[in-house]
PDB file of N, CA and C in Angstrom:
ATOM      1  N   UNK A   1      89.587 109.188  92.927  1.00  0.00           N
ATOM      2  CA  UNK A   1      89.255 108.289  91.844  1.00  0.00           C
ATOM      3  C   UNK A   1      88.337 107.163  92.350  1.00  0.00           C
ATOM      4  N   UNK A   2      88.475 106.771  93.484  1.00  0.00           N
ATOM      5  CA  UNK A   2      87.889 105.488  94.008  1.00  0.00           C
ATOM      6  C   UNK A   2      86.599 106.422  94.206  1.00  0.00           C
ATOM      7  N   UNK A   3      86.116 107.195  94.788  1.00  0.00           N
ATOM      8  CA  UNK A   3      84.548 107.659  95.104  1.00  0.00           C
ATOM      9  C   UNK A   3      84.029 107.880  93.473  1.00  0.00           C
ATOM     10  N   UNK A   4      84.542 108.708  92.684  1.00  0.00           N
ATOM     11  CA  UNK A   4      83.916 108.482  91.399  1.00  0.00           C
ATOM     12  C   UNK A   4      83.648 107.324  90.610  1.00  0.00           C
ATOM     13  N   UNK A   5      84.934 106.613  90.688  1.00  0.00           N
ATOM     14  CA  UNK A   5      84.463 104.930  90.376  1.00  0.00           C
ATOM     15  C   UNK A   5      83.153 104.537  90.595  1.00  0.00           C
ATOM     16  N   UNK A   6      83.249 104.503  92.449  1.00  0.00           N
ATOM     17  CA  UNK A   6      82.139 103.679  93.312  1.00  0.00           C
ATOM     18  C   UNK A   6      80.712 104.117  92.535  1.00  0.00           C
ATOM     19  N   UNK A   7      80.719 105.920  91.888  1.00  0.00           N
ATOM     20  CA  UNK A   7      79.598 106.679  91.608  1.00  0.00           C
ATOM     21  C   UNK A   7      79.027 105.623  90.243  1.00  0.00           C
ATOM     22  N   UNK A   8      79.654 105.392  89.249  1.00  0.00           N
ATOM     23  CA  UNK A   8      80.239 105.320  88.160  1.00  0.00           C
ATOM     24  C   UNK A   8      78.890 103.609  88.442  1.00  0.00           C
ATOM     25  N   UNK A   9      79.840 102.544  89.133  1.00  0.00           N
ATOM     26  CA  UNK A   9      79.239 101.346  89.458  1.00  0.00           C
ATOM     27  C   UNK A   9      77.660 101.286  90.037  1.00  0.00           C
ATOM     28  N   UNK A  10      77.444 102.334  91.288  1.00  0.00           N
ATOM     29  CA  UNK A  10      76.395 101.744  92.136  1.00  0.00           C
ATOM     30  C   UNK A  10      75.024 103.119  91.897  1.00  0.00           C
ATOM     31  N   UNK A  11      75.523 104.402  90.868  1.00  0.00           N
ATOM     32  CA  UNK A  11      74.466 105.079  90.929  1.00  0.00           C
ATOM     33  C   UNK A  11      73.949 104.841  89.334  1.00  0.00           C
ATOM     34  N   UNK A  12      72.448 105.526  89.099  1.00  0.00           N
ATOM     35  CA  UNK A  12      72.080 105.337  88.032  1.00  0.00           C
ATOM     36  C   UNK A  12      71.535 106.751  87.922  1.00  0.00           C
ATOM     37  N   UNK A  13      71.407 107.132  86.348  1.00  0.00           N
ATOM     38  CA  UNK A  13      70.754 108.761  85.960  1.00  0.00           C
ATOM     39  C   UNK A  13      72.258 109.264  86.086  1.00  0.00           C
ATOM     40  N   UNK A  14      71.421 110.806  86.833  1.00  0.00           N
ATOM     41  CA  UNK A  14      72.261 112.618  86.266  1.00  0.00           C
ATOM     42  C   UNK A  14      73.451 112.199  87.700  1.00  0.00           C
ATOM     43  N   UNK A  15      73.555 111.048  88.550  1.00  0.00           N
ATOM     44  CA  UNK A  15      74.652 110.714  90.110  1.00  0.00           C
ATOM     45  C   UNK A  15      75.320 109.825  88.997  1.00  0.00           C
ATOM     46  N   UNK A  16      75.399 108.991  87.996  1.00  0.00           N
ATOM     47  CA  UNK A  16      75.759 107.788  87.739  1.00  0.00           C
ATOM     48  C   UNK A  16      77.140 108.865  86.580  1.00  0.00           C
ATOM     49  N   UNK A  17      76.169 109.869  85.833  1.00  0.00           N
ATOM     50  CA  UNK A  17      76.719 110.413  84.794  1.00  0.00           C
ATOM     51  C   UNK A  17      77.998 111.821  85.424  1.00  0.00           C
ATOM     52  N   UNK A  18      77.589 111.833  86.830  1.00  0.00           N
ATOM     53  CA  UNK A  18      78.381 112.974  87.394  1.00  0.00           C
ATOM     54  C   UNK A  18      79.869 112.338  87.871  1.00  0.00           C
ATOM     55  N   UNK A  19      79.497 110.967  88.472  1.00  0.00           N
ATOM     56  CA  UNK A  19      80.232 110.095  88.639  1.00  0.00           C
ATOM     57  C   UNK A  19      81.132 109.484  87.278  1.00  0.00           C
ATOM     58  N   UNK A  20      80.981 109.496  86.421  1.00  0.00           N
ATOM     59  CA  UNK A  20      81.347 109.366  84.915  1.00  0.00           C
ATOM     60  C   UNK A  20      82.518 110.366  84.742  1.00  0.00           C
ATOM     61  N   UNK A  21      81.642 111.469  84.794  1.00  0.00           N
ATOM     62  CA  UNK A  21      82.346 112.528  84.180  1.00  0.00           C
ATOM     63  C   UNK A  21      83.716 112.883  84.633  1.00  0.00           C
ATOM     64  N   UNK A  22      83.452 112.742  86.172  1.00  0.00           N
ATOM     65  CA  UNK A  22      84.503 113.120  87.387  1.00  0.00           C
ATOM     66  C   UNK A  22      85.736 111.463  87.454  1.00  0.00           C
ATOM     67  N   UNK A  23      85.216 110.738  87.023  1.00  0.00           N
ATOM     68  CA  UNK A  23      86.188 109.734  87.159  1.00  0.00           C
ATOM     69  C   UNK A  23      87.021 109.938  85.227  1.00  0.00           C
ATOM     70  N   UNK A  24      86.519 110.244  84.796  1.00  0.00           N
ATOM     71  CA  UNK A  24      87.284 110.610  83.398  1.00  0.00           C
ATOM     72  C   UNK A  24      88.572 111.992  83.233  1.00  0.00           C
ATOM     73  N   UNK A  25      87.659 112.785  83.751  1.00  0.00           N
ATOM     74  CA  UNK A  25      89.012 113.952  84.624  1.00  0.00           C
ATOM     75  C   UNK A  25      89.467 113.529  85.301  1.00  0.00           C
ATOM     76  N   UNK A  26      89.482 112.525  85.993  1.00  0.00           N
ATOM     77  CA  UNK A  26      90.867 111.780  87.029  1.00  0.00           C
ATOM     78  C   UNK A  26      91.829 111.276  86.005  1.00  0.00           C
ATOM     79  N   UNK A  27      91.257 110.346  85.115  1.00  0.00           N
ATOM     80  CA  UNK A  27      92.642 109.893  83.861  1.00  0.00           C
ATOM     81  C   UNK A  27      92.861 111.168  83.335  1.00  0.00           C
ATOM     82  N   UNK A  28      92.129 112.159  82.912  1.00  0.00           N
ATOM     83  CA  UNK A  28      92.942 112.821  81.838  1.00  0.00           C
ATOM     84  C   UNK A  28      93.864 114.241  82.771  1.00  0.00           C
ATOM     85  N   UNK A  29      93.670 113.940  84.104  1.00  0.00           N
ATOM     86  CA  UNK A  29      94.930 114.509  85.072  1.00  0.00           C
ATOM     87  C   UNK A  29      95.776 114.191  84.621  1.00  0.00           C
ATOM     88  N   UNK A  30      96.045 112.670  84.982  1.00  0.00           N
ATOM     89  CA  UNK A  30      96.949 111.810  84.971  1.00  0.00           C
ATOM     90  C   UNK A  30      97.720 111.346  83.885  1.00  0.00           C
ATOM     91  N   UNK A  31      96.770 111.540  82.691  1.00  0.00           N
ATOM     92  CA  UNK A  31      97.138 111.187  81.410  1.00  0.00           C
ATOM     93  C   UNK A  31      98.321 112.725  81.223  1.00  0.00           C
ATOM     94  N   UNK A  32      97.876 113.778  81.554  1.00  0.00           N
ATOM     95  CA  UNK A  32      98.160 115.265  81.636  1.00  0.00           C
ATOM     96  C   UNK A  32      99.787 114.900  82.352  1.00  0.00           C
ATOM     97  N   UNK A  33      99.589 114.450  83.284  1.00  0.00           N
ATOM     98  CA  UNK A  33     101.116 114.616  84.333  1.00  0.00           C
ATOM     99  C   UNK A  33     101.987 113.440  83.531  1.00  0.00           C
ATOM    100  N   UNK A  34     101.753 112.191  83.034  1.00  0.00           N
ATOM    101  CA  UNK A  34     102.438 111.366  82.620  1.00  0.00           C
ATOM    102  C   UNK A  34     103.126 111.594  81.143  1.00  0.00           C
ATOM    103  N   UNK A  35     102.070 112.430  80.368  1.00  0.00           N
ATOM    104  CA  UNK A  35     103.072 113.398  79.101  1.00  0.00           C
ATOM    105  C   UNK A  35     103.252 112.430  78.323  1.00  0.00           C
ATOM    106  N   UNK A  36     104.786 112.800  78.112  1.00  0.00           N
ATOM    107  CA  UNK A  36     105.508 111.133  77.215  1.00  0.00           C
ATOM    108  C   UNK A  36     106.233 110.398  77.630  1.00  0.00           C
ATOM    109  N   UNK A  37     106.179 110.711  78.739  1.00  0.00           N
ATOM    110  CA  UNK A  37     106.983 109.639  79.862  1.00  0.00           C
ATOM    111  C   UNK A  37     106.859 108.523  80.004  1.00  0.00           C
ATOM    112  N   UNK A  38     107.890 107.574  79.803  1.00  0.00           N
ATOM    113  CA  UNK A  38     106.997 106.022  80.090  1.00  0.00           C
ATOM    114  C   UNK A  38     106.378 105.576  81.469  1.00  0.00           C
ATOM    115  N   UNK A  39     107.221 106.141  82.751  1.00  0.00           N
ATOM    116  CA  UNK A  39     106.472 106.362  83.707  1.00  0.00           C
ATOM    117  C   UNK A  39     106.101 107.417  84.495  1.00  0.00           C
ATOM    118  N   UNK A  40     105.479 107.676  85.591  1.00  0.00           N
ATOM    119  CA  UNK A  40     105.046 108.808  86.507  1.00  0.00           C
ATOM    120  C   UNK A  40     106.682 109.365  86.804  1.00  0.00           C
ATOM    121  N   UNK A  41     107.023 108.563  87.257  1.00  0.00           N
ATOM    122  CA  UNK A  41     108.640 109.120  87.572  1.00  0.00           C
ATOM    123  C   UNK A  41     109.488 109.727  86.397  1.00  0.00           C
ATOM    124  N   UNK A  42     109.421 109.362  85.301  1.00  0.00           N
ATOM    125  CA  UNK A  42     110.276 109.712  84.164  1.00  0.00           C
ATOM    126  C   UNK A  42     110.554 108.377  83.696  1.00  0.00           C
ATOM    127  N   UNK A  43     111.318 107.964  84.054  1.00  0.00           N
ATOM    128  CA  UNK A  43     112.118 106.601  83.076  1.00  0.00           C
ATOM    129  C   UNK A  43     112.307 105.367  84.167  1.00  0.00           C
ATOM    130  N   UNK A  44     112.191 105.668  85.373  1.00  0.00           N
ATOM    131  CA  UNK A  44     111.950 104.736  86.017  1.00  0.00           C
ATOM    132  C   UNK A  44     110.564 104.358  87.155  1.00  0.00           C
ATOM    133  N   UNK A  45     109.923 103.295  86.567  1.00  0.00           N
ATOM    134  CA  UNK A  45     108.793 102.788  87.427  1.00  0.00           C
ATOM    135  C   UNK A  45     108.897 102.909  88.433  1.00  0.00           C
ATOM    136  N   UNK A  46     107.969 103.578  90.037  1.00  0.00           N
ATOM    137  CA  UNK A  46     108.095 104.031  90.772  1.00  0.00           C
ATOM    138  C   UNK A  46     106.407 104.098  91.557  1.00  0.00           C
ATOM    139  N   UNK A  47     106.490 104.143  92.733  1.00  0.00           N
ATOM    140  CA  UNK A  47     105.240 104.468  93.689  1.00  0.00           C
ATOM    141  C   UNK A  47     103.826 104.282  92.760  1.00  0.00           C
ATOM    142  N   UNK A  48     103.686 105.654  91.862  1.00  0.00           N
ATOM    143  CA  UNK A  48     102.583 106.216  91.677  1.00  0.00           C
ATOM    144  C   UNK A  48     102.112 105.130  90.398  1.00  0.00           C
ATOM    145  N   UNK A  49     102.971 104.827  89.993  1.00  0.00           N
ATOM    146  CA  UNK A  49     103.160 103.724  89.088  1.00  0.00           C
ATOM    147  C   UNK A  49     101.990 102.107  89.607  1.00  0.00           C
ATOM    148  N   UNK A  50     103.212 101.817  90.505  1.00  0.00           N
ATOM    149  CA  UNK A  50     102.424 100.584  91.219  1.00  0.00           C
ATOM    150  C   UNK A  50     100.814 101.160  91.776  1.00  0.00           C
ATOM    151  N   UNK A  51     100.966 102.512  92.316  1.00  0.00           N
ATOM    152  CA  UNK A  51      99.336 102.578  92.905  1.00  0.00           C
ATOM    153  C   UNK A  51      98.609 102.330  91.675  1.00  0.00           C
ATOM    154  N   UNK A  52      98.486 103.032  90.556  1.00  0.00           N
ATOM    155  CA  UNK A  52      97.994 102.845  89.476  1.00  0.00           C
ATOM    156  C   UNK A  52      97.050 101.803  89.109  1.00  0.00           C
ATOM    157  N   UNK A  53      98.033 100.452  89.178  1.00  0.00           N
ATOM    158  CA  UNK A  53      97.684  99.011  88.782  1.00  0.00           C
ATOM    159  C   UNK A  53      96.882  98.631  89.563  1.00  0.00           C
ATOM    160  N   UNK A  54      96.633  98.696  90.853  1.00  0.00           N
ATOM    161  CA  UNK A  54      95.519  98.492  91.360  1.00  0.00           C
ATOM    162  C   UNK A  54      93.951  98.707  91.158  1.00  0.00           C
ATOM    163  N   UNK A  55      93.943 100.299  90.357  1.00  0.00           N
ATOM    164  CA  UNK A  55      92.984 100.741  89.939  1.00  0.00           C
ATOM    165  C   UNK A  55      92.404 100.508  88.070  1.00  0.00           C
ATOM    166  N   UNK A  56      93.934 100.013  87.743  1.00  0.00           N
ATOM    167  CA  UNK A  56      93.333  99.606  86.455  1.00  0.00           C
ATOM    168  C   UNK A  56      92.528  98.331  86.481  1.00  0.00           C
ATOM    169  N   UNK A  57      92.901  97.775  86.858  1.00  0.00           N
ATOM    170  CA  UNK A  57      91.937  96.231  86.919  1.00  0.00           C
ATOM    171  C   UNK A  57      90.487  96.605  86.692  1.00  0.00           C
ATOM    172  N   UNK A  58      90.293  97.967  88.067  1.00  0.00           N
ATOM    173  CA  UNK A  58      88.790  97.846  87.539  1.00  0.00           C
ATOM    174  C   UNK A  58      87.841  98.605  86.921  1.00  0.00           C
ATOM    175  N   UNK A  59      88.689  98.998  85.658  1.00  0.00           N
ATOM    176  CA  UNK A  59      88.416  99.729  84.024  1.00  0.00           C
ATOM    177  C   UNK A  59      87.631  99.270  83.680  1.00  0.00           C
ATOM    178  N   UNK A  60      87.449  97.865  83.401  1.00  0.00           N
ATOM    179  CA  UNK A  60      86.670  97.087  82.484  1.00  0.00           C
ATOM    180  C   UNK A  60      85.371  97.420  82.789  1.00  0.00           C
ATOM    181  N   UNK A  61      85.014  96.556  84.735  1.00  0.00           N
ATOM    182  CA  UNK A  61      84.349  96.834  85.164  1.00  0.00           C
ATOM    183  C   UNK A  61      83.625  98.439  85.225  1.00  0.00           C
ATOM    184  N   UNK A  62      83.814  99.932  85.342  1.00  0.00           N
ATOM    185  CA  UNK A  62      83.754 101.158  85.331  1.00  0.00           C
ATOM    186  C   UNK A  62      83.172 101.062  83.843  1.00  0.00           C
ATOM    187  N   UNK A  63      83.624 100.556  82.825  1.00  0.00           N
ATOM    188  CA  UNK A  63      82.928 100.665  81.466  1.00  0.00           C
ATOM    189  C   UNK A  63      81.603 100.223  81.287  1.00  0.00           C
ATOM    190  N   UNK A  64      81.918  99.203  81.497  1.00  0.00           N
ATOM    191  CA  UNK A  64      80.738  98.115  81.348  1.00  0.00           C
ATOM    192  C   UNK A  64      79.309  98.636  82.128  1.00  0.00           C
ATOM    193  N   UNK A  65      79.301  98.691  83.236  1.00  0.00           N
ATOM    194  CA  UNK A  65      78.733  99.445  84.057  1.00  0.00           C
ATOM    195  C   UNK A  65      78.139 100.879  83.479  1.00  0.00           C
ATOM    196  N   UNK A  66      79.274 101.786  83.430  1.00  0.00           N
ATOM    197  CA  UNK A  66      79.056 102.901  82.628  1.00  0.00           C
ATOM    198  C   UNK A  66      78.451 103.237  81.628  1.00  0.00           C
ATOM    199  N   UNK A  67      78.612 102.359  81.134  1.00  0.00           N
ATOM    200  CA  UNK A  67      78.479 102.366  78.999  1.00  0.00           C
ATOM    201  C   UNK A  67      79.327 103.329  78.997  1.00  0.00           C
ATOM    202  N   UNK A  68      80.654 103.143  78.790  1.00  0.00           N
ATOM    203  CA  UNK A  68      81.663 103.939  78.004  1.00  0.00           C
ATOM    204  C   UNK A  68      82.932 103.342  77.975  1.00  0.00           C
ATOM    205  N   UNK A  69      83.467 103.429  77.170  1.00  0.00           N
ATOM    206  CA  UNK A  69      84.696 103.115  76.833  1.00  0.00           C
ATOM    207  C   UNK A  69      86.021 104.365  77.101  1.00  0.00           C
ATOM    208  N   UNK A  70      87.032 103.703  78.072  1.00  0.00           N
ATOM    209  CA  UNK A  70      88.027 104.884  79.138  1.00  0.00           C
ATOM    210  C   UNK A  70      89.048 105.465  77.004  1.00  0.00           C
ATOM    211  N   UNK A  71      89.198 104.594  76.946  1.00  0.00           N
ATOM    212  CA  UNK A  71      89.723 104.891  75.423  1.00  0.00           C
ATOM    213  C   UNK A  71      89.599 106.256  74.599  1.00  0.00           C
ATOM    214  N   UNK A  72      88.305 105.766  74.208  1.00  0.00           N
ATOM    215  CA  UNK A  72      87.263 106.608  73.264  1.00  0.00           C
ATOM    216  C   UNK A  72      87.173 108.171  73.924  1.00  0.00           C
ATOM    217  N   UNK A  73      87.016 107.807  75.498  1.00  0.00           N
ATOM    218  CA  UNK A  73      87.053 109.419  75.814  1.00  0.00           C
ATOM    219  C   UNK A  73      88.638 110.064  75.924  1.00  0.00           C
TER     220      UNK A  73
END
């Protein structure tokens, strides 16, 4: 997730959009494994959880940058 990010921020064109694409199949893994679970673990917050939060912070940033909204896709 972090190298597609980095793609996402520092490339521009068909590297910027590959980087896009590949960091969007990282959430919708994740979105995939988390189901309806409130957390990665099941019902209790755990590891994969906390790694997580680190990487959300820099959503905004990945959008903005991007032109896209993590939402919408």
């Amino acid at each position: 997730m972090i190298d597609s990010g980095t793609k996402v921020w520092t490339m521009k064109g068909e590297e910027q959009e590959a980087g896009k694409k590949e960091f969007l199949d990282n959430l919708k893994t994740l979105e995939a494994e988390l189901g309806d679970k409130p957390y990665f673990g099941g019902d209790s917050f755990g590891f994969v959880d906390i790694a997580l939060l680190g990487f959300y912070s820099w959503f905004h940033a990945f959008e903005t940058l991007g032109n896209f909204i993590v939402e919408a896709e």
